[in-house]
PDB file of N, CA and C in Angstrom:
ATOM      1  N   UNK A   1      57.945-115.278  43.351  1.00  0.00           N
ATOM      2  CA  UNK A   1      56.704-115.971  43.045  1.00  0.00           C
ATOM      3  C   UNK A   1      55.702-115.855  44.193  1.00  0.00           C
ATOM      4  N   UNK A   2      56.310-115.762  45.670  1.00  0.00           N
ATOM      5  CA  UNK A   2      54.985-115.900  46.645  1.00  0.00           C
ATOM      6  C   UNK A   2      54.652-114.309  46.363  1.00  0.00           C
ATOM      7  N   UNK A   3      55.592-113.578  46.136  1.00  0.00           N
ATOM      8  CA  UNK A   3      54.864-111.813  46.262  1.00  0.00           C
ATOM      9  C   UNK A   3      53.775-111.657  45.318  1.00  0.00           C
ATOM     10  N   UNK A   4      53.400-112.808  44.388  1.00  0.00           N
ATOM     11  CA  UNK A   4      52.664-112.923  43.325  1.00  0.00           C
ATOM     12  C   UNK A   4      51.230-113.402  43.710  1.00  0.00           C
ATOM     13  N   UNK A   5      51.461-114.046  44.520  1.00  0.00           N
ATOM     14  CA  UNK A   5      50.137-115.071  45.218  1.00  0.00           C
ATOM     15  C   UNK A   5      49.998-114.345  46.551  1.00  0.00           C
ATOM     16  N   UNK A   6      50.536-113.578  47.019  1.00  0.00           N
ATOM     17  CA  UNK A   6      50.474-112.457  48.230  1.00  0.00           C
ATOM     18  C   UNK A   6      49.312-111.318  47.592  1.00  0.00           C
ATOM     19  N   UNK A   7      49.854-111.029  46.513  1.00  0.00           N
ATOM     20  CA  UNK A   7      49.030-110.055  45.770  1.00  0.00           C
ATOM     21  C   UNK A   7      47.757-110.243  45.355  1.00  0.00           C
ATOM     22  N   UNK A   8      47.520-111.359  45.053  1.00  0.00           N
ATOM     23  CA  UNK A   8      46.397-111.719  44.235  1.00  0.00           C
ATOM     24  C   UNK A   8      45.848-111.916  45.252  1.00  0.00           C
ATOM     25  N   UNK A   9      45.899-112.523  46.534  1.00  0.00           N
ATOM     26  CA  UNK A   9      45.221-113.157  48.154  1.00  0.00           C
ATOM     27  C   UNK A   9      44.554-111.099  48.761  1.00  0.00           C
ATOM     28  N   UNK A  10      45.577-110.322  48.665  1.00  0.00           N
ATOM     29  CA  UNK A  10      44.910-109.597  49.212  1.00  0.00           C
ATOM     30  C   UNK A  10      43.878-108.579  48.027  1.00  0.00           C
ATOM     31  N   UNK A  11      43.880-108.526  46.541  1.00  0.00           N
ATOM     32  CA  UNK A  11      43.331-108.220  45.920  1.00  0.00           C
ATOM     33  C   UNK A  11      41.986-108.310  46.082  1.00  0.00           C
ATOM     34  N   UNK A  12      41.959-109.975  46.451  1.00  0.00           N
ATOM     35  CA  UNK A  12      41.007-110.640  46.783  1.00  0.00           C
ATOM     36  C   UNK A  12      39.908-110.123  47.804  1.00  0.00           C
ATOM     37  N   UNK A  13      40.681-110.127  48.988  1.00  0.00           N
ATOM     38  CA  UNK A  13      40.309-109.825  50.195  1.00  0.00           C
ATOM     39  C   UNK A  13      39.654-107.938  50.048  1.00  0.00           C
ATOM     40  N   UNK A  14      39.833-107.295  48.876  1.00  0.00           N
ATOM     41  CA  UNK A  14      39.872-105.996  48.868  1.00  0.00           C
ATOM     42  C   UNK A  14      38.554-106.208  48.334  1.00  0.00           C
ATOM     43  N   UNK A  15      38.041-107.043  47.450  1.00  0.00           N
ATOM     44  CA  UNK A  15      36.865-106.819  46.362  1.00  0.00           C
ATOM     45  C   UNK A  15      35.321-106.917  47.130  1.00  0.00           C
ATOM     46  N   UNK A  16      34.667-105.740  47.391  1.00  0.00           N
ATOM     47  CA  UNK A  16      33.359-105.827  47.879  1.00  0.00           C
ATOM     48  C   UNK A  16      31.940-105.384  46.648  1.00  0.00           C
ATOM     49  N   UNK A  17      31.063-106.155  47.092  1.00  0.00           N
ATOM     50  CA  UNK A  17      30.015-106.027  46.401  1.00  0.00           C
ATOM     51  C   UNK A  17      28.855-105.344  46.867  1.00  0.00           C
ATOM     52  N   UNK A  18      28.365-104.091  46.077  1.00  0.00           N
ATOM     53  CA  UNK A  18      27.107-103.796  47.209  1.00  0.00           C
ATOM     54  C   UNK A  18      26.306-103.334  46.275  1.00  0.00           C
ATOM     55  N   UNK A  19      24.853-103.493  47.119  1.00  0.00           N
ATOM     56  CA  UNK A  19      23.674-103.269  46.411  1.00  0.00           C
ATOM     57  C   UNK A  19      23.475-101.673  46.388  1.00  0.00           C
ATOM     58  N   UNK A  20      23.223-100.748  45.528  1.00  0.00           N
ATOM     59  CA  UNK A  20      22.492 -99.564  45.493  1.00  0.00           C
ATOM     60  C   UNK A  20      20.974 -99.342  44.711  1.00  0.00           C
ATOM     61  N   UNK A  21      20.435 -98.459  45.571  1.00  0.00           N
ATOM     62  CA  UNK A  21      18.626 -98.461  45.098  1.00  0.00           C
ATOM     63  C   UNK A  21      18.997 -97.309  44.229  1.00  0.00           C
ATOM     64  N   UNK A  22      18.462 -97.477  43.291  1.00  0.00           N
ATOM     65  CA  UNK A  22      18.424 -96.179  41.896  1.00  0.00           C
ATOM     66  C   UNK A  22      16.884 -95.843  41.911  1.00  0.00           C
ATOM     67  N   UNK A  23      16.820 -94.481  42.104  1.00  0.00           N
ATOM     68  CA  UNK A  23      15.227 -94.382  42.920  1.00  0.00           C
ATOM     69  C   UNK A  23      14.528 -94.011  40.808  1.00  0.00           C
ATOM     70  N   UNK A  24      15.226 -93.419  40.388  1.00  0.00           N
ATOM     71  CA  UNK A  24      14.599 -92.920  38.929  1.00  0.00           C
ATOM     72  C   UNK A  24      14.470 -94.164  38.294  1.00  0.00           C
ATOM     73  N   UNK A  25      13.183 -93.661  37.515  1.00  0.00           N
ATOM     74  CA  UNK A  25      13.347 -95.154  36.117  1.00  0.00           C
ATOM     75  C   UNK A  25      13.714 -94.969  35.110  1.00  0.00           C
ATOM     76  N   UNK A  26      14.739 -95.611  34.667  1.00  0.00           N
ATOM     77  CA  UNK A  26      16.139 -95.290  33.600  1.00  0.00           C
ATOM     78  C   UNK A  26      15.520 -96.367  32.328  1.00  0.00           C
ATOM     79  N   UNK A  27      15.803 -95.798  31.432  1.00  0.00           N
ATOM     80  CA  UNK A  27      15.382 -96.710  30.348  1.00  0.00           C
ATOM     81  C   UNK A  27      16.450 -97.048  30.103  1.00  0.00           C
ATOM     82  N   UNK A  28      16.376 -98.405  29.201  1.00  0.00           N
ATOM     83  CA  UNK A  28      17.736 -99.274  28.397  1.00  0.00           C
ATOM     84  C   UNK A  28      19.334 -98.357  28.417  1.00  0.00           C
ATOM     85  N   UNK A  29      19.287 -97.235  27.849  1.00  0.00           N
ATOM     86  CA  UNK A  29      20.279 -96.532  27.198  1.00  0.00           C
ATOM     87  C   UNK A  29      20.381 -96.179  28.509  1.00  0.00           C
ATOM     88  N   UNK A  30      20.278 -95.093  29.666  1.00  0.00           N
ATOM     89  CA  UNK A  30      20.253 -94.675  30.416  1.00  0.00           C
ATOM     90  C   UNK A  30      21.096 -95.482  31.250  1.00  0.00           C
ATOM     91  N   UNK A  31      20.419 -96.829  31.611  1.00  0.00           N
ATOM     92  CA  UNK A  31      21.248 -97.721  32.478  1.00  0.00           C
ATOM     93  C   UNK A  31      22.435 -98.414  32.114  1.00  0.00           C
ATOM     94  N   UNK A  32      22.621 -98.504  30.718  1.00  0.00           N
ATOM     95  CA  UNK A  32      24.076 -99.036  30.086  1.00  0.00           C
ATOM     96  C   UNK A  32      24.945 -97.929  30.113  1.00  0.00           C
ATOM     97  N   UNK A  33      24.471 -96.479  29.689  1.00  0.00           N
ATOM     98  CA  UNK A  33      25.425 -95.464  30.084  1.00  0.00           C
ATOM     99  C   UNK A  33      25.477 -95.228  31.559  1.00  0.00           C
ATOM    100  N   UNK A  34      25.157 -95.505  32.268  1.00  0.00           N
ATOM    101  CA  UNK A  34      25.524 -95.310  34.118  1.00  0.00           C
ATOM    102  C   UNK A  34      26.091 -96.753  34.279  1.00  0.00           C
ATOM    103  N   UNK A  35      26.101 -97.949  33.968  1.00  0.00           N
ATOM    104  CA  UNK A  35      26.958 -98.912  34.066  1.00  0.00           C
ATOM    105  C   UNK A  35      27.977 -98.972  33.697  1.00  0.00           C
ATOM    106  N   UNK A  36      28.053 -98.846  32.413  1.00  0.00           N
ATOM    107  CA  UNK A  36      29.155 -98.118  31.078  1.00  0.00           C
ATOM    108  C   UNK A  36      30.026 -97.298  32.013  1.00  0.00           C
ATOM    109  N   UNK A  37      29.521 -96.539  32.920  1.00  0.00           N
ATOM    110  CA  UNK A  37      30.386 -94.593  33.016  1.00  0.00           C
ATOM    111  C   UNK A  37      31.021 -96.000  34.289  1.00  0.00           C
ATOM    112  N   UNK A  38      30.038 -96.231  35.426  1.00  0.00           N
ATOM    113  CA  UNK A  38      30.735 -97.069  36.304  1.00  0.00           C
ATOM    114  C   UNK A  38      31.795 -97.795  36.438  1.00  0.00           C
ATOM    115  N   UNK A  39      31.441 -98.975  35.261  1.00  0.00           N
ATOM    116  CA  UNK A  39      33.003 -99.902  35.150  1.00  0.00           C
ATOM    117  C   UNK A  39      34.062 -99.066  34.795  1.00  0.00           C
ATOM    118  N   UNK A  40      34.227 -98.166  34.027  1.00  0.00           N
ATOM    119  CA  UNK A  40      35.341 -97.327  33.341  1.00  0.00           C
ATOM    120  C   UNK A  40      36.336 -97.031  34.798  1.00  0.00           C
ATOM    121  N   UNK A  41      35.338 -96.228  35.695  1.00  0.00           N
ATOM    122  CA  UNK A  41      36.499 -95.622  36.945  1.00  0.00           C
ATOM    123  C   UNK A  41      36.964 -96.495  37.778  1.00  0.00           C
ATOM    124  N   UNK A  42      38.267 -95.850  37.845  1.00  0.00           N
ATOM    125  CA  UNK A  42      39.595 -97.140  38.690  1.00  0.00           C
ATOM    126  C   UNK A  42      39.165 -97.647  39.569  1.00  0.00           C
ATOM    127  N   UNK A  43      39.072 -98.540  40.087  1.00  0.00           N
ATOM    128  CA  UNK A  43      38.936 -99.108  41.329  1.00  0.00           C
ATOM    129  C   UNK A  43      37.223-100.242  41.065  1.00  0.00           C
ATOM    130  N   UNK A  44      36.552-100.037  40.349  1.00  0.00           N
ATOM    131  CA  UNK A  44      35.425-100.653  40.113  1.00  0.00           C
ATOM    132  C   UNK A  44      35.385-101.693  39.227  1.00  0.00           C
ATOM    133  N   UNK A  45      35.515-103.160  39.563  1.00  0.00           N
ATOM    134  CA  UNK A  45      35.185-104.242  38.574  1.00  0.00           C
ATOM    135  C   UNK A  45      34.195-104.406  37.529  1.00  0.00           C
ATOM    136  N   UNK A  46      32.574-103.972  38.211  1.00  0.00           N
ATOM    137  CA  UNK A  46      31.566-104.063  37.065  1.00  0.00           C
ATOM    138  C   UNK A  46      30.731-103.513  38.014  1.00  0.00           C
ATOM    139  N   UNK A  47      29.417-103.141  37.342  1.00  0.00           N
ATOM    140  CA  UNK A  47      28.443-102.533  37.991  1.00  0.00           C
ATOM    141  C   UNK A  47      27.203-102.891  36.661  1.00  0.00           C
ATOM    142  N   UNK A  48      26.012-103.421  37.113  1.00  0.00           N
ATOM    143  CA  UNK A  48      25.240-104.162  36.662  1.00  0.00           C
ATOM    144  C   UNK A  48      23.892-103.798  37.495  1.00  0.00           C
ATOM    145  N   UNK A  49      22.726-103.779  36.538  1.00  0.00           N
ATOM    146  CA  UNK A  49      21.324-103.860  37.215  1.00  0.00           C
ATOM    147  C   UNK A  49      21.070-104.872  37.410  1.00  0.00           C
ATOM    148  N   UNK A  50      19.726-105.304  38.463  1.00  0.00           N
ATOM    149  CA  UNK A  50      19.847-106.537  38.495  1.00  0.00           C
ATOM    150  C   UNK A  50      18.611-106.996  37.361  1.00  0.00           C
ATOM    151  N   UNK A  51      18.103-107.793  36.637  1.00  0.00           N
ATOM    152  CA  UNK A  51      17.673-108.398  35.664  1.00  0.00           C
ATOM    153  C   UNK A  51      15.512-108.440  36.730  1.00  0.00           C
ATOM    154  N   UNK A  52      15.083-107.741  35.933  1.00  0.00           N
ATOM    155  CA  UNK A  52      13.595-107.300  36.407  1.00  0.00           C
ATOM    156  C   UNK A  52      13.261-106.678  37.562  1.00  0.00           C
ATOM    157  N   UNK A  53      14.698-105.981  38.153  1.00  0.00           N
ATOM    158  CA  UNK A  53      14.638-105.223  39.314  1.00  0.00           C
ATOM    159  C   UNK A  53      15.522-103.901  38.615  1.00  0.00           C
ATOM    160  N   UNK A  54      14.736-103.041  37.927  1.00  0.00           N
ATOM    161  CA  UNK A  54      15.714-102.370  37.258  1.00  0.00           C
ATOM    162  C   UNK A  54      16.064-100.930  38.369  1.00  0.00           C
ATOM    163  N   UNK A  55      15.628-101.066  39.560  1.00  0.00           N
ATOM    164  CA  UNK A  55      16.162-100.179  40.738  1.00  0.00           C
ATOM    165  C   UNK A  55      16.494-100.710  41.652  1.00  0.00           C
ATOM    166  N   UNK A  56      17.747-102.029  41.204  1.00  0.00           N
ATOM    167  CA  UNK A  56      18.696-102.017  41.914  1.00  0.00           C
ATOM    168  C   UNK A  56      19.872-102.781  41.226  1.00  0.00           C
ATOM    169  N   UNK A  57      20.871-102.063  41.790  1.00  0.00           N
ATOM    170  CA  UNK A  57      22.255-102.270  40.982  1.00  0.00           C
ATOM    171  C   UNK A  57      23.124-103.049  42.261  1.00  0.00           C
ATOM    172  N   UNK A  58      24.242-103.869  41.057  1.00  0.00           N
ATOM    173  CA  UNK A  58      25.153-104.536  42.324  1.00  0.00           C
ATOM    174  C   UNK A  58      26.539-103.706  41.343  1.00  0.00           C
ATOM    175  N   UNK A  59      27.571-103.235  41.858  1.00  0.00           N
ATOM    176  CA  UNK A  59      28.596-102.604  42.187  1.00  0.00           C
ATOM    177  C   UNK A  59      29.513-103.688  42.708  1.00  0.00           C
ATOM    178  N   UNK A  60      30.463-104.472  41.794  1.00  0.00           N
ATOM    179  CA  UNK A  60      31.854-105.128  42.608  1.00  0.00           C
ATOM    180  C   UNK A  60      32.758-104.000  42.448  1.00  0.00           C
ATOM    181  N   UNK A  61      33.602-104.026  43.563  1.00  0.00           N
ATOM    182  CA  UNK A  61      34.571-102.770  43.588  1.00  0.00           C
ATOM    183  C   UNK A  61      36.292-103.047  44.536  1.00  0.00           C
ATOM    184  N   UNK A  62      37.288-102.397  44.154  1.00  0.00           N
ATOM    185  CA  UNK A  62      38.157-102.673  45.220  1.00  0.00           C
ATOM    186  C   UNK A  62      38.110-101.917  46.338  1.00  0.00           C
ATOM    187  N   UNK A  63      37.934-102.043  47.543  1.00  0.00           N
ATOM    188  CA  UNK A  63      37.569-101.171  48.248  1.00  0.00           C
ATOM    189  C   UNK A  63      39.002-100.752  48.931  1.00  0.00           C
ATOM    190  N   UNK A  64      40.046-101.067  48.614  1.00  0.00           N
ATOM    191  CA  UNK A  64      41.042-100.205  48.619  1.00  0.00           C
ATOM    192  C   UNK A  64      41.823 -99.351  47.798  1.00  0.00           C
ATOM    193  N   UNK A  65      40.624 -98.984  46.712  1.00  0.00           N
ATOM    194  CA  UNK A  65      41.308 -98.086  45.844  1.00  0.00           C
ATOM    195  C   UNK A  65      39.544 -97.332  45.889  1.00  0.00           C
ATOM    196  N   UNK A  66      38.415 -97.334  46.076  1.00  0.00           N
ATOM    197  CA  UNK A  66      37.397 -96.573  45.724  1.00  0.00           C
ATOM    198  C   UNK A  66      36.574 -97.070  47.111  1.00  0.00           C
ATOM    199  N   UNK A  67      35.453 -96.282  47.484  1.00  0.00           N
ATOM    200  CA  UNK A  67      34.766 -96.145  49.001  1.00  0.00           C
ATOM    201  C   UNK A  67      33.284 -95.951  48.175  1.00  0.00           C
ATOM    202  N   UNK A  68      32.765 -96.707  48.867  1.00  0.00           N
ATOM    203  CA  UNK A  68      30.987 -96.902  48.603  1.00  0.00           C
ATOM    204  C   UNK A  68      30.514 -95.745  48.000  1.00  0.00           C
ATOM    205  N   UNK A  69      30.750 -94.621  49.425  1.00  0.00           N
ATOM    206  CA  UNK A  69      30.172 -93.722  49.116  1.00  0.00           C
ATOM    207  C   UNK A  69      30.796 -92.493  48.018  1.00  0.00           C
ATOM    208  N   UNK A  70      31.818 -93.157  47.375  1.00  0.00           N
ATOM    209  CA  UNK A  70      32.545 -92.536  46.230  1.00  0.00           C
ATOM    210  C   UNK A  70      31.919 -92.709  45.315  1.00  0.00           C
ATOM    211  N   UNK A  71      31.137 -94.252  44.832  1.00  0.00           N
ATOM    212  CA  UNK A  71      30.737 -94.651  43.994  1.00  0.00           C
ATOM    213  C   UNK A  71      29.016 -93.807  43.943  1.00  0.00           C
ATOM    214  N   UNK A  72      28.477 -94.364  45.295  1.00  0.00           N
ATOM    215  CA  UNK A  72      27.219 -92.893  45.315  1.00  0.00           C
ATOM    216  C   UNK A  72      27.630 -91.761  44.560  1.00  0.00           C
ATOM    217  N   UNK A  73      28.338 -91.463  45.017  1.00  0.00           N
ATOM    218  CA  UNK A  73      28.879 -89.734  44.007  1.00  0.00           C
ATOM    219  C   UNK A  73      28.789 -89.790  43.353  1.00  0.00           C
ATOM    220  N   UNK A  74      29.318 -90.608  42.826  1.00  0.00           N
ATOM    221  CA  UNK A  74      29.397 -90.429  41.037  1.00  0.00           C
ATOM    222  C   UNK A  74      27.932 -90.846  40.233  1.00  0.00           C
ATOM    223  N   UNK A  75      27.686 -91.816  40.876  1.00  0.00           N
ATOM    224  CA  UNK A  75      26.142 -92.016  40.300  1.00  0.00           C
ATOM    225  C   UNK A  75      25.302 -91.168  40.864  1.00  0.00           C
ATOM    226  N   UNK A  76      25.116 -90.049  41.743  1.00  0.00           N
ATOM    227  CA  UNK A  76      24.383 -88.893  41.776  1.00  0.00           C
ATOM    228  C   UNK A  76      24.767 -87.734  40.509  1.00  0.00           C
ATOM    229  N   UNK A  77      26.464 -87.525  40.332  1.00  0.00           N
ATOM    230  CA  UNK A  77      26.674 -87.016  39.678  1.00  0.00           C
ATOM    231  C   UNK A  77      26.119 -87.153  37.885  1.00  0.00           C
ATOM    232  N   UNK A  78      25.582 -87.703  38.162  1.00  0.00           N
ATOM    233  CA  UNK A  78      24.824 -88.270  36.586  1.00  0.00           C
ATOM    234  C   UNK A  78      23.334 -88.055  36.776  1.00  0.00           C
ATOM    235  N   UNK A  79      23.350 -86.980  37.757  1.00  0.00           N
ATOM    236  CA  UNK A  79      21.751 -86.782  38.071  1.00  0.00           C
ATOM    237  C   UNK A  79      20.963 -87.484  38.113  1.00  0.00           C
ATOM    238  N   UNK A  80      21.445 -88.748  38.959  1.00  0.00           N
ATOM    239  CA  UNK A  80      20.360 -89.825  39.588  1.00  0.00           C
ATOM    240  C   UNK A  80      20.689 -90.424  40.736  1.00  0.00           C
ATOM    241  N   UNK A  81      19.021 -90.279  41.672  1.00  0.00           N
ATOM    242  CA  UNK A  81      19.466 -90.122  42.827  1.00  0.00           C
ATOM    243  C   UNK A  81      19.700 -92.129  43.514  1.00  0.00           C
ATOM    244  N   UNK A  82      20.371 -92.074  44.284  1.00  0.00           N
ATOM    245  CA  UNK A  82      20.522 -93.408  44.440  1.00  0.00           C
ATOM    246  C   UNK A  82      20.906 -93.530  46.363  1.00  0.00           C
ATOM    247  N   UNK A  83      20.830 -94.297  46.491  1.00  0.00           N
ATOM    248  CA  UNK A  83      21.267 -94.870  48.149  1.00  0.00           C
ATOM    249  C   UNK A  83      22.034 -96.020  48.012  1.00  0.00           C
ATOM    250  N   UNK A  84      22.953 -95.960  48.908  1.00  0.00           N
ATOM    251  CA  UNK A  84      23.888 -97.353  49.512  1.00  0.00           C
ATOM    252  C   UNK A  84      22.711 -98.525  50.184  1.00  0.00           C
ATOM    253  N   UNK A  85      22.555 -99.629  49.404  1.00  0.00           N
ATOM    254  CA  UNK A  85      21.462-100.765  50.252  1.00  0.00           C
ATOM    255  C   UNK A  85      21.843-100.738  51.268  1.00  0.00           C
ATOM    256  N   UNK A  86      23.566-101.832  51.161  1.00  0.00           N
ATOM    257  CA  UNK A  86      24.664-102.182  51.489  1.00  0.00           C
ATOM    258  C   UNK A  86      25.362-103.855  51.034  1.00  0.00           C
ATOM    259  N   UNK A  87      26.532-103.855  51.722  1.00  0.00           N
ATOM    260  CA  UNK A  87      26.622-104.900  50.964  1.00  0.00           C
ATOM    261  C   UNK A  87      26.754-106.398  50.993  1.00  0.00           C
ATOM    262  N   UNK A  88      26.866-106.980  49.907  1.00  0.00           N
ATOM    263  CA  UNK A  88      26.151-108.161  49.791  1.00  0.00           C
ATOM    264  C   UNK A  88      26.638-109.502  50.714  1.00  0.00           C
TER     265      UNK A  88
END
């Protein structure tokens, strides 16, 4: 039972949040499919625009299974260019 609450304590301790600037302006569809593609890969909790700031996104992630600048990748790889703010 403690290896249970060991686990969940450092899960915890793993989960970072960071801001990225999405320099393109993405319409509706655009930004649910790059959020959409986001949450799907391992290591990433959710990834969300922020609400009338539609160039900038917050990214929760485990950062012992995926690296900031992993997540950059992949959202370049969708041919849009973006920067690490940093995080929150």
């Amino acid at each position: 039972m403690t290896g249970m609450a060991h686990q969940l304590d450092q899960d915890q301790a793993n989960k970072v949040e960071i801001v990225v600037h999405v320099n393109e302006q993405l319409d509706d569809a655009n930004r649910d499919e790059l959020t959409g593609y986001l949450a799907s890969i391992d290591g990433v909790s959710t990834a969300e625009f922020c609400p009338l700031r539609f160039h900038l996104m917050l990214v929760q992630y485990d950062r012992g299974r995926i690296s900031s600048q992993d997540i950059i990748q992949q959202i370049n790889s969708h041919q849009v260019n973006a920067q690490l703010i940093g995080p929150i």
